[in-house]
Protein backbone atom coordinates (compact mmCIF):
# COMPACT_ATOMS: atom_id res chain seq x y z
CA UNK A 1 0.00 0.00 0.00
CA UNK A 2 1.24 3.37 -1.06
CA UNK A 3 1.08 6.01 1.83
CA UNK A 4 0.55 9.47 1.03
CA UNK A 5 3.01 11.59 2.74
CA UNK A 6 1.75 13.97 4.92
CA UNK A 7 1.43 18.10 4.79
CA UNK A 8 1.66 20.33 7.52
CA UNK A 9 -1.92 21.33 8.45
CA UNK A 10 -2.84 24.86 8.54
CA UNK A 11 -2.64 26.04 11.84
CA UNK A 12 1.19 24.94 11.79
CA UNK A 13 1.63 26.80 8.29
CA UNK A 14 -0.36 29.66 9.96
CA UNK A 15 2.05 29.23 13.43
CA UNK A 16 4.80 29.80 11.00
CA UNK A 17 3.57 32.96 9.17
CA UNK A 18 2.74 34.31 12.46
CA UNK A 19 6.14 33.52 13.77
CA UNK A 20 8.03 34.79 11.11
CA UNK A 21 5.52 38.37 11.09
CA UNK A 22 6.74 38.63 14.58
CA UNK A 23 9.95 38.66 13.67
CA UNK A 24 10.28 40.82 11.06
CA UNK A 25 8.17 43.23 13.05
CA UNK A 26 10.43 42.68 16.04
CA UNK A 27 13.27 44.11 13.60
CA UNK A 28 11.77 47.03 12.32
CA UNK A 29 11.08 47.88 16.14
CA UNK A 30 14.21 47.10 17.75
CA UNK A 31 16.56 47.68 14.50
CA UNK A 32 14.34 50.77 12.62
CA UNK A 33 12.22 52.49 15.04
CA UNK A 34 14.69 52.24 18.28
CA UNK A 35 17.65 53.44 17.25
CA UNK A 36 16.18 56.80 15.69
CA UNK A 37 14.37 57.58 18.91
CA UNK A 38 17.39 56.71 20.64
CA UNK A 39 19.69 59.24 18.67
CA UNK A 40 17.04 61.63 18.35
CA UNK A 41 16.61 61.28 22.63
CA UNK A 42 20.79 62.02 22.38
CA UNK A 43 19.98 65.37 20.05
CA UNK A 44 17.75 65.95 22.42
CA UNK A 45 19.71 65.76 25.77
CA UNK A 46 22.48 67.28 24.26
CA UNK A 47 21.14 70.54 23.75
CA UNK A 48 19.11 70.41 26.96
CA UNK A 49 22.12 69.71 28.41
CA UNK A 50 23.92 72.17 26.98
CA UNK A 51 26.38 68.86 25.97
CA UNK A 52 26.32 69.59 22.52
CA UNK A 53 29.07 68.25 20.74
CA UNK A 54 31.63 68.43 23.75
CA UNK A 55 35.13 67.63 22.28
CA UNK A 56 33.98 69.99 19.24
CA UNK A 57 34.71 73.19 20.47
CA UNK A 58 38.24 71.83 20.84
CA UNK A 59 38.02 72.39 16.87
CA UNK A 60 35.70 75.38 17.00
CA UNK A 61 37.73 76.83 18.61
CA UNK A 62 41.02 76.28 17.53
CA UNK A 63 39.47 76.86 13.91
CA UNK A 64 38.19 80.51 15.18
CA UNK A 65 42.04 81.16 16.57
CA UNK A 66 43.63 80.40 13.16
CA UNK A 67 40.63 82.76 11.45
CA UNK A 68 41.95 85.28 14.11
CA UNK A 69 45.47 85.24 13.80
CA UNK A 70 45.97 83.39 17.40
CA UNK A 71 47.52 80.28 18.19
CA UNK A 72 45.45 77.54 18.56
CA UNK A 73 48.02 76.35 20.72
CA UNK A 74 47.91 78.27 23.67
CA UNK A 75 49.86 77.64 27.18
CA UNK A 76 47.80 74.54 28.89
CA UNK A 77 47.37 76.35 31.77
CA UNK A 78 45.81 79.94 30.40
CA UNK A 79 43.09 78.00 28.90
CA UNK A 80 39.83 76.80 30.82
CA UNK A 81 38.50 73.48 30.25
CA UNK A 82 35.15 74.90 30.87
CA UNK A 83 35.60 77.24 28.11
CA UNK A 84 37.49 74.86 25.47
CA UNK A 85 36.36 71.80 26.00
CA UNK A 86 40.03 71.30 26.90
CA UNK A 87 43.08 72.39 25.25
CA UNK A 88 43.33 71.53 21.45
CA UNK A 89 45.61 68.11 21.51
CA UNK A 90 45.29 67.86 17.77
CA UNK A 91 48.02 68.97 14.82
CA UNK A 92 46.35 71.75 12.87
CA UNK A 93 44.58 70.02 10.24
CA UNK A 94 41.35 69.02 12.06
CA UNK A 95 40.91 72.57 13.33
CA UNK A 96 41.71 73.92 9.33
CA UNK A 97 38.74 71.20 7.96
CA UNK A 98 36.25 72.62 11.11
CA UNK A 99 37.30 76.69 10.20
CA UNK A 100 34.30 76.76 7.69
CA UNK A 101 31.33 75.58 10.48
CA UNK A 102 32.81 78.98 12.60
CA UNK A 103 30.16 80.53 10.10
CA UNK A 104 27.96 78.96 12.44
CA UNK A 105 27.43 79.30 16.08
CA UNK A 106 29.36 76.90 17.98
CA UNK A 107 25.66 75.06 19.37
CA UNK A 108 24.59 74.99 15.76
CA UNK A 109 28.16 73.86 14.46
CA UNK A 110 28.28 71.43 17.76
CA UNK A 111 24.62 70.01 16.12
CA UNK A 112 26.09 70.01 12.51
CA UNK A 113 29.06 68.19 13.18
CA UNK A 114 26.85 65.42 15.12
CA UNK A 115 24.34 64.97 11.90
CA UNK A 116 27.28 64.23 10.12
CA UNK A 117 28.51 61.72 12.44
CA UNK A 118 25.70 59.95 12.50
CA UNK A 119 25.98 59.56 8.42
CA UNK A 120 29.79 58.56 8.84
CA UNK A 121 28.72 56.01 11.01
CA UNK A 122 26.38 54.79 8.43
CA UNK A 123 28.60 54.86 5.47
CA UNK A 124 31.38 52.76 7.53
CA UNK A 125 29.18 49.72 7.24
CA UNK A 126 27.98 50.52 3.77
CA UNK A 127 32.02 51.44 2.41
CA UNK A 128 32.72 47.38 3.66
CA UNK A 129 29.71 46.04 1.81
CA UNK A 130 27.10 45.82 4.61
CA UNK A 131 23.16 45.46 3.18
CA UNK A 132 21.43 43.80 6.42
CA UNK A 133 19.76 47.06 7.12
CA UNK A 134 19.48 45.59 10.17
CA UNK A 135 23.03 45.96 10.92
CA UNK A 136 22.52 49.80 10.39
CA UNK A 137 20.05 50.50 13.06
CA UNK A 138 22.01 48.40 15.49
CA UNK A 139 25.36 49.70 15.06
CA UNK A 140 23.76 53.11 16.19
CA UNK A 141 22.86 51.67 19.26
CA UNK A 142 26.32 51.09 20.36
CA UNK A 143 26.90 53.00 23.23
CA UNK A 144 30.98 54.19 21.62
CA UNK A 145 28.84 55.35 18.79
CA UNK A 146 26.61 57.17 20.27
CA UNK A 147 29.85 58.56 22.46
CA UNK A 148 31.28 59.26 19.32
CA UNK A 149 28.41 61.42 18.02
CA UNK A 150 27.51 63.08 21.65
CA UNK A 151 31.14 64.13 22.01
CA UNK A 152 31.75 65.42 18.12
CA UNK A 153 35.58 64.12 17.87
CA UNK A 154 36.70 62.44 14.94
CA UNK A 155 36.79 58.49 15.92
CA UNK A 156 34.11 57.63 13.84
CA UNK A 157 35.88 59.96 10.20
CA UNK A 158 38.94 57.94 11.22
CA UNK A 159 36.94 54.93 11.20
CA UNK A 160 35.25 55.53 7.74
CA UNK A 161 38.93 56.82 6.15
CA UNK A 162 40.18 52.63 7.65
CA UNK A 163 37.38 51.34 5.69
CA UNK A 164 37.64 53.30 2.67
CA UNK A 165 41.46 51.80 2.93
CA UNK A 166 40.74 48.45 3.16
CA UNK A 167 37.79 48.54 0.37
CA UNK A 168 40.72 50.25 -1.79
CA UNK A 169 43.17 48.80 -0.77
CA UNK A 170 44.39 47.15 -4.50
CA UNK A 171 44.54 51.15 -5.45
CA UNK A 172 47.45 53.34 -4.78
CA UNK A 173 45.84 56.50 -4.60
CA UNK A 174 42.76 55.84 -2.79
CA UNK A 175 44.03 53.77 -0.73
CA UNK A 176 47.10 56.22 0.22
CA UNK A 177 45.00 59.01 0.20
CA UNK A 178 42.45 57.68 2.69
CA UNK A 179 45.11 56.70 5.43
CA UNK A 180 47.51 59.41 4.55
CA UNK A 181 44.95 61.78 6.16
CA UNK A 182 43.89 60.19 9.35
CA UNK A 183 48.09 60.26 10.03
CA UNK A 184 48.22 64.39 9.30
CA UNK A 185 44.97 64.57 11.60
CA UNK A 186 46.00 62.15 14.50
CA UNK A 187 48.71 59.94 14.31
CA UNK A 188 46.49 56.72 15.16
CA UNK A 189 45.81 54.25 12.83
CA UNK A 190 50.13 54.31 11.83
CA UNK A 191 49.40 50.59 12.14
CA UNK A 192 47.60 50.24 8.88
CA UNK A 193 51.05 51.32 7.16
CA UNK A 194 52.51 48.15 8.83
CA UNK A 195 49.51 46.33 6.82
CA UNK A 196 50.44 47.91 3.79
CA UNK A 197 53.88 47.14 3.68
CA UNK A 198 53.32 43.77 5.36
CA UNK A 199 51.12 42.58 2.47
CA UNK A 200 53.31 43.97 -0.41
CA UNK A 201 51.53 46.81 -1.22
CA UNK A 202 54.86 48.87 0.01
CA UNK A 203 54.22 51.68 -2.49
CA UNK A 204 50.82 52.31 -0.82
CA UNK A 205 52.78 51.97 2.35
CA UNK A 206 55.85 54.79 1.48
CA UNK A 207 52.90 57.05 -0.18
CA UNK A 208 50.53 57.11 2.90
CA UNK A 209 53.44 58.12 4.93
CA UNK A 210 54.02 60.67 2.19
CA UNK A 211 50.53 61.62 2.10
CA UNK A 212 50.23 62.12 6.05
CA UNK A 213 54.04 63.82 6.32
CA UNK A 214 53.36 66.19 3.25
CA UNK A 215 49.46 67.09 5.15
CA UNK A 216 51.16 67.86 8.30
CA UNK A 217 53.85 69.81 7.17
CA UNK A 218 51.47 71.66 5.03
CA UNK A 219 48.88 72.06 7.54
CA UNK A 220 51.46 73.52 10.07
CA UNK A 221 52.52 75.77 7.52
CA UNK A 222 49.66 77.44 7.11
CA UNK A 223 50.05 78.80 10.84
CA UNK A 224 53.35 79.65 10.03
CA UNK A 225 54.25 76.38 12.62
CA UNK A 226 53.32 77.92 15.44
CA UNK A 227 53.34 75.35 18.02
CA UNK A 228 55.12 73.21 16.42
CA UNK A 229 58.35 72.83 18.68
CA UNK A 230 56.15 72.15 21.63
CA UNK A 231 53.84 70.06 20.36
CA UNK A 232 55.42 66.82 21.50
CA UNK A 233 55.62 68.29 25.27
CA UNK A 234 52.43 69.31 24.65
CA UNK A 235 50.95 65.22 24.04
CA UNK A 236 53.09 64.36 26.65
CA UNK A 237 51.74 66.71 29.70
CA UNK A 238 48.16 65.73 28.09
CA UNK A 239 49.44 62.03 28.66
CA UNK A 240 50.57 62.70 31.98
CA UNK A 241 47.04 64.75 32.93
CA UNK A 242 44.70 62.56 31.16
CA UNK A 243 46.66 58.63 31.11
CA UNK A 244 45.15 57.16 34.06
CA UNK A 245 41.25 58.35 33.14
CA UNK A 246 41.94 55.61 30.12
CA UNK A 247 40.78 52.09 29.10
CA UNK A 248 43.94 50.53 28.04
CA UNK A 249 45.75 47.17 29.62
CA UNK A 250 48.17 49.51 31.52
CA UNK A 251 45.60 50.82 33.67
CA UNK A 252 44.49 47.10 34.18
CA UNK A 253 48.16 46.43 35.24
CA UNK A 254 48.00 49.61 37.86
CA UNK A 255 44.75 48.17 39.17
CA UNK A 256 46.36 44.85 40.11
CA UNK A 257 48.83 46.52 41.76
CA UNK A 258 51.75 46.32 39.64
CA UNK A 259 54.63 48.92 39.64
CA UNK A 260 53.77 51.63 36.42
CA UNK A 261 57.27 50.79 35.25
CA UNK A 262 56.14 46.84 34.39
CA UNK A 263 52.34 47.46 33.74
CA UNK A 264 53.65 50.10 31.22
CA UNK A 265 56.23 46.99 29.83
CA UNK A 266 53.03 44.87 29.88
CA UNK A 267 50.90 47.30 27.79
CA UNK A 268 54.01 47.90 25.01
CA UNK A 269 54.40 44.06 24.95
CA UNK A 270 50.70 43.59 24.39
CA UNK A 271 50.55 46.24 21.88
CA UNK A 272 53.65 44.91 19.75
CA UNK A 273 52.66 41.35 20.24
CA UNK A 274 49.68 42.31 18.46
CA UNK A 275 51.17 44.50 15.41
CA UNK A 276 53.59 41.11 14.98
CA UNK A 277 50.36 39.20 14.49
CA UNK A 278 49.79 41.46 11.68
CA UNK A 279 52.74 40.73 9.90
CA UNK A 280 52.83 36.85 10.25
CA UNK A 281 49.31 36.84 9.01
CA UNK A 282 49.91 38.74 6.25
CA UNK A 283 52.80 37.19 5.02
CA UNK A 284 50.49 33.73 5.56
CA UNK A 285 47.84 35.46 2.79
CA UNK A 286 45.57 36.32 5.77
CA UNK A 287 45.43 39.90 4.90
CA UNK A 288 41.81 40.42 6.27
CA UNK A 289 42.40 39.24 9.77
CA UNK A 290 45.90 41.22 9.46
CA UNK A 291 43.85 44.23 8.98
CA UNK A 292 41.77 43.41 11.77
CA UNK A 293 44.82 43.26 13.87
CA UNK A 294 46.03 46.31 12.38
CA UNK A 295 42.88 48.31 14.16
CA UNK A 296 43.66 46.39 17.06
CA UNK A 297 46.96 46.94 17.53
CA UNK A 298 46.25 51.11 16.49
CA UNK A 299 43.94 50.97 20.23
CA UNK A 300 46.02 48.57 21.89
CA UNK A 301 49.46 50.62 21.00
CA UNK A 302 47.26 54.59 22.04
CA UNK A 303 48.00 55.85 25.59
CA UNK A 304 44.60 57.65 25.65
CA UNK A 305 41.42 55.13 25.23
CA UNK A 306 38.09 56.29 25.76
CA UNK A 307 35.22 54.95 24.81
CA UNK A 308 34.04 56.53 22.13
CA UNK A 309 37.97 54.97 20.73
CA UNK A 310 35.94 51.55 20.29
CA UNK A 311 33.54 53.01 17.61
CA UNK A 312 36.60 51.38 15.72
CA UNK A 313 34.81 48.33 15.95
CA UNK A 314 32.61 49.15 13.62
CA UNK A 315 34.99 48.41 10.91
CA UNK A 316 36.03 45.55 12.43
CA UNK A 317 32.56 43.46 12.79
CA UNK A 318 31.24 45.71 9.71
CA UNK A 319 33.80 43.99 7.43
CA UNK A 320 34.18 40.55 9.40
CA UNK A 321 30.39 40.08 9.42
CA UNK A 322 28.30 41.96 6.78
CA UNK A 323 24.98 40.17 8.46
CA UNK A 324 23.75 40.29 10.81
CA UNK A 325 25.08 38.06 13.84
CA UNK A 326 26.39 38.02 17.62
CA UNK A 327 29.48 39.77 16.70
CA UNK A 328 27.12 42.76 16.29
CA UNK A 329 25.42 42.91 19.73
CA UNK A 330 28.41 42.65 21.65
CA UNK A 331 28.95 46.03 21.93
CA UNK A 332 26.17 46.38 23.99
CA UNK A 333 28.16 45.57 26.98
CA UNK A 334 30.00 48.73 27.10
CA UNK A 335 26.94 50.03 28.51
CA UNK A 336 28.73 49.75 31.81
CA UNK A 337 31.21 52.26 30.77
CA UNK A 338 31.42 55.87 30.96
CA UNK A 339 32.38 57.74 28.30
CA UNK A 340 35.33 59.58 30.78
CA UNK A 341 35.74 60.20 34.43
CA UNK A 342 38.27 57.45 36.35
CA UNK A 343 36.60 54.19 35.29
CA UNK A 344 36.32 51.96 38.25
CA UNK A 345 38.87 49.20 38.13
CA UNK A 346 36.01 46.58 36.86
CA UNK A 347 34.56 49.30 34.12
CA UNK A 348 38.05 49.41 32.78
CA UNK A 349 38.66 45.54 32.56
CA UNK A 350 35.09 44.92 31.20
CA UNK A 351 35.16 47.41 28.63
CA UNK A 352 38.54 45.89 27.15
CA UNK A 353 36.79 42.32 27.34
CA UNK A 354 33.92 43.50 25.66
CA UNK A 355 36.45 44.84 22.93
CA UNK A 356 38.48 41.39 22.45
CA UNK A 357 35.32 39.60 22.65
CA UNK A 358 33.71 41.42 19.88
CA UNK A 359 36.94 40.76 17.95
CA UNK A 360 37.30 37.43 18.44
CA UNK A 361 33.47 36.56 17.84
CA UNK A 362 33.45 38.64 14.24
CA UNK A 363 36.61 36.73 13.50
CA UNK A 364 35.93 33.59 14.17
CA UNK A 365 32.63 34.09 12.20
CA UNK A 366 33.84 34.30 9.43
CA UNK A 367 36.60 31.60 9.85
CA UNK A 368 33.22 29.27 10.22
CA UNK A 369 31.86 30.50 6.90
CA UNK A 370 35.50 29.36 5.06
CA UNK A 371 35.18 25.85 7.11
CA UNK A 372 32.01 25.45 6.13
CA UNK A 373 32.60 26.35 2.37
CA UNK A 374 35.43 24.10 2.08
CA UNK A 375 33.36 21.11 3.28
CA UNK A 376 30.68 21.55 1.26
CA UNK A 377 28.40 23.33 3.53
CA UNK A 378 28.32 21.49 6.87
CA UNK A 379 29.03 22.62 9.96
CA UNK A 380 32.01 21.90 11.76
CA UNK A 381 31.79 20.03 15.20
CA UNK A 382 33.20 23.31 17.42
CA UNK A 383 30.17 24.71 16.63
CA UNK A 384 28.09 25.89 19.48
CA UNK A 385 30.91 24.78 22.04
């Protein structure tokens, strides 16, 4: 006898579309409709707050010296922090790009500057190839890109010119062009030089430093280099005021008690340990995870970490996992840490777990997705370990 195989019956067909509308509505709430009442609610409390934009009138300001024929770089201790936002730590470029918002005033340029921040955050996923729109609404949730917008610095530009580098990276100029800058505006992401060079793209490498050497130069110039000699004692007092009020592994070392001689040792053998990573996996023809490390080692190598510094993520999981997937809720966890303001020994160690986690998670993500293409599609037995 032949048996007829049987169907689902309707209510589990109707279980399903119900299931599956609940979802999808679930995402437009929690990935669409959240995260612009959440950044509107940060507009919002900004200007209530009279927050707007805080590390922006560092530029403002600086940009309406230059305009003036001042300095922007001022004796540190003739300048009040209420009144600057503190003293402008950056070489002059930043504060040259800001001089045409001084048309504004400095609340309106403050509110400016953070519209535009939120787009940069939005291209950074779209420059890696990110269409989960999903991923979008999420990655504005984070709380170091919201940081990054409230405050008005330039994490989240440096962020977009890394992901313009590695999505041009088989072009000279582009490519060049787009790290060249971030090294004449902050010298930060230097470790994505290392990448060039360490995956034989060593003209890209020797132009980028061109790029950022000629910028700086040029930038300084037109201030006639004022500043310039001090500038160095300048990022060191600013080390020395602002070092301990960081999230980096040498704090961590302080916490446990360790003398700041070794915990600094610590944090410089952490740092290189990761920029040698770089170059063994791109001489092994890793060059995506090499990039990765790259950004890594850039936060893991900078004295000052805050938290709006981990906006860098975004690249990271943007370009490690263009859906959407754990990787991208991990963030979430740095909810538990202020932006500034002496981190508690736990908020300081959390927030730099939170940060390898969300590394390791978009990493090994992907390194599922090769397994799993190489053996025809199944999954391999770590899997949920």
């Amino acid at each position: 006898m032949i048996h007829e195989a049987s169907s689902p019956g309707p209510e589990v067909e109707q279980s399903s579309i119900t299931r599956a509308r609940v979802a999808h509505l679930g995402s437009i709430v929690f990935c669409g409709v959240f995260p612009a009442i959440v950044v509107a609610m940060l507009f919002t409390t900004a200007v209530n707050d009279d927050s707007v934009a805080e590390d922006f009138q560092q530029f403002y300001r600086a940009a309406e010296a230059i305009l003036h024929g001042r300095t922007p770089y001022p004796d540190l201790g003739t300048v009040p922090d209420a009144v600057w936002g503190g003293p402008y730590p950056y070489p002059p470029l930043p504060a040259l790009v800001t001089t045409p918002l001084t048309v504004l005033s400095l609340n309106a340029a403050g509110l400016v500057m953070m519209a535009l921040l939120v787009a940069t955050a939005l291209a950074i996923p779209f420059v890696l190839g990110v269409r989960d729109w999903r991923c979008y609404g999420v990655a504005l949730l984070w709380p170091p890109v919201l940081s990054a917008i409230q405050t008005g610095n330039i994490t989240l530009p440096l962020g977009l010119c890394a992901a313009l580098a590695w999505r041009y990276r088989d072009r000279l100029v582009p490519a060049s062009a787009a790290v060249g800058v971030t090294l004449a505006a902050k010298l930060f992401l230097w470790p994505l030089v290392v990448w060039f060079a360490a995956t034989k793209r060593t003209a890209t490498a020797v132009a980028a430093s061109a790029v950022g050497v000629g910028l700086l130069i040029a930038s300084w110039a037109v201030i006639s280099f004022d500043g310039f000699l001090g500038y160095p004692d300048r990022l060191r007092r600013l080390d020395q005021t602002l070092g301990e009020d960081s999230y980096t592994t040498y704090i961590v070392g302080l916490d446990a008690g360790l003398p700041s001689l070794l915990a600094r040792l610590l944090w410089l053998a952490l740092g290189v340990g990761v920029l040698a990573a770089v170059v063994v996996l791109a001489r092994r023809g890793d060059e995506r995870t090499a990039f990765v490390l790259a950004l890594c080692a850039a936060l893991a190598l900078t004295p000052i970490v805050w938290l709006h510094y981990f906006a860098l993520l975004l690249v990271i999981v943007s370009l490690m996992q263009p859906r959407l997937a754990v990787a991208w809720f991990v963030p979430f966890g740095m909810v538990l840490t202020p932006g500034s303001g002496h981190p508690t020994p736990f908020q300081t160690a959390w927030t730099l777990v939170v940060a390898a986690a969300t590394v390791a998670l978009a990493v090994r993500g992907v390194d599922l997705r090769r397994w799993s293409r190489a053996n025809g599609g199944a999954a391999p037995a770590a899997v949920g370990r």
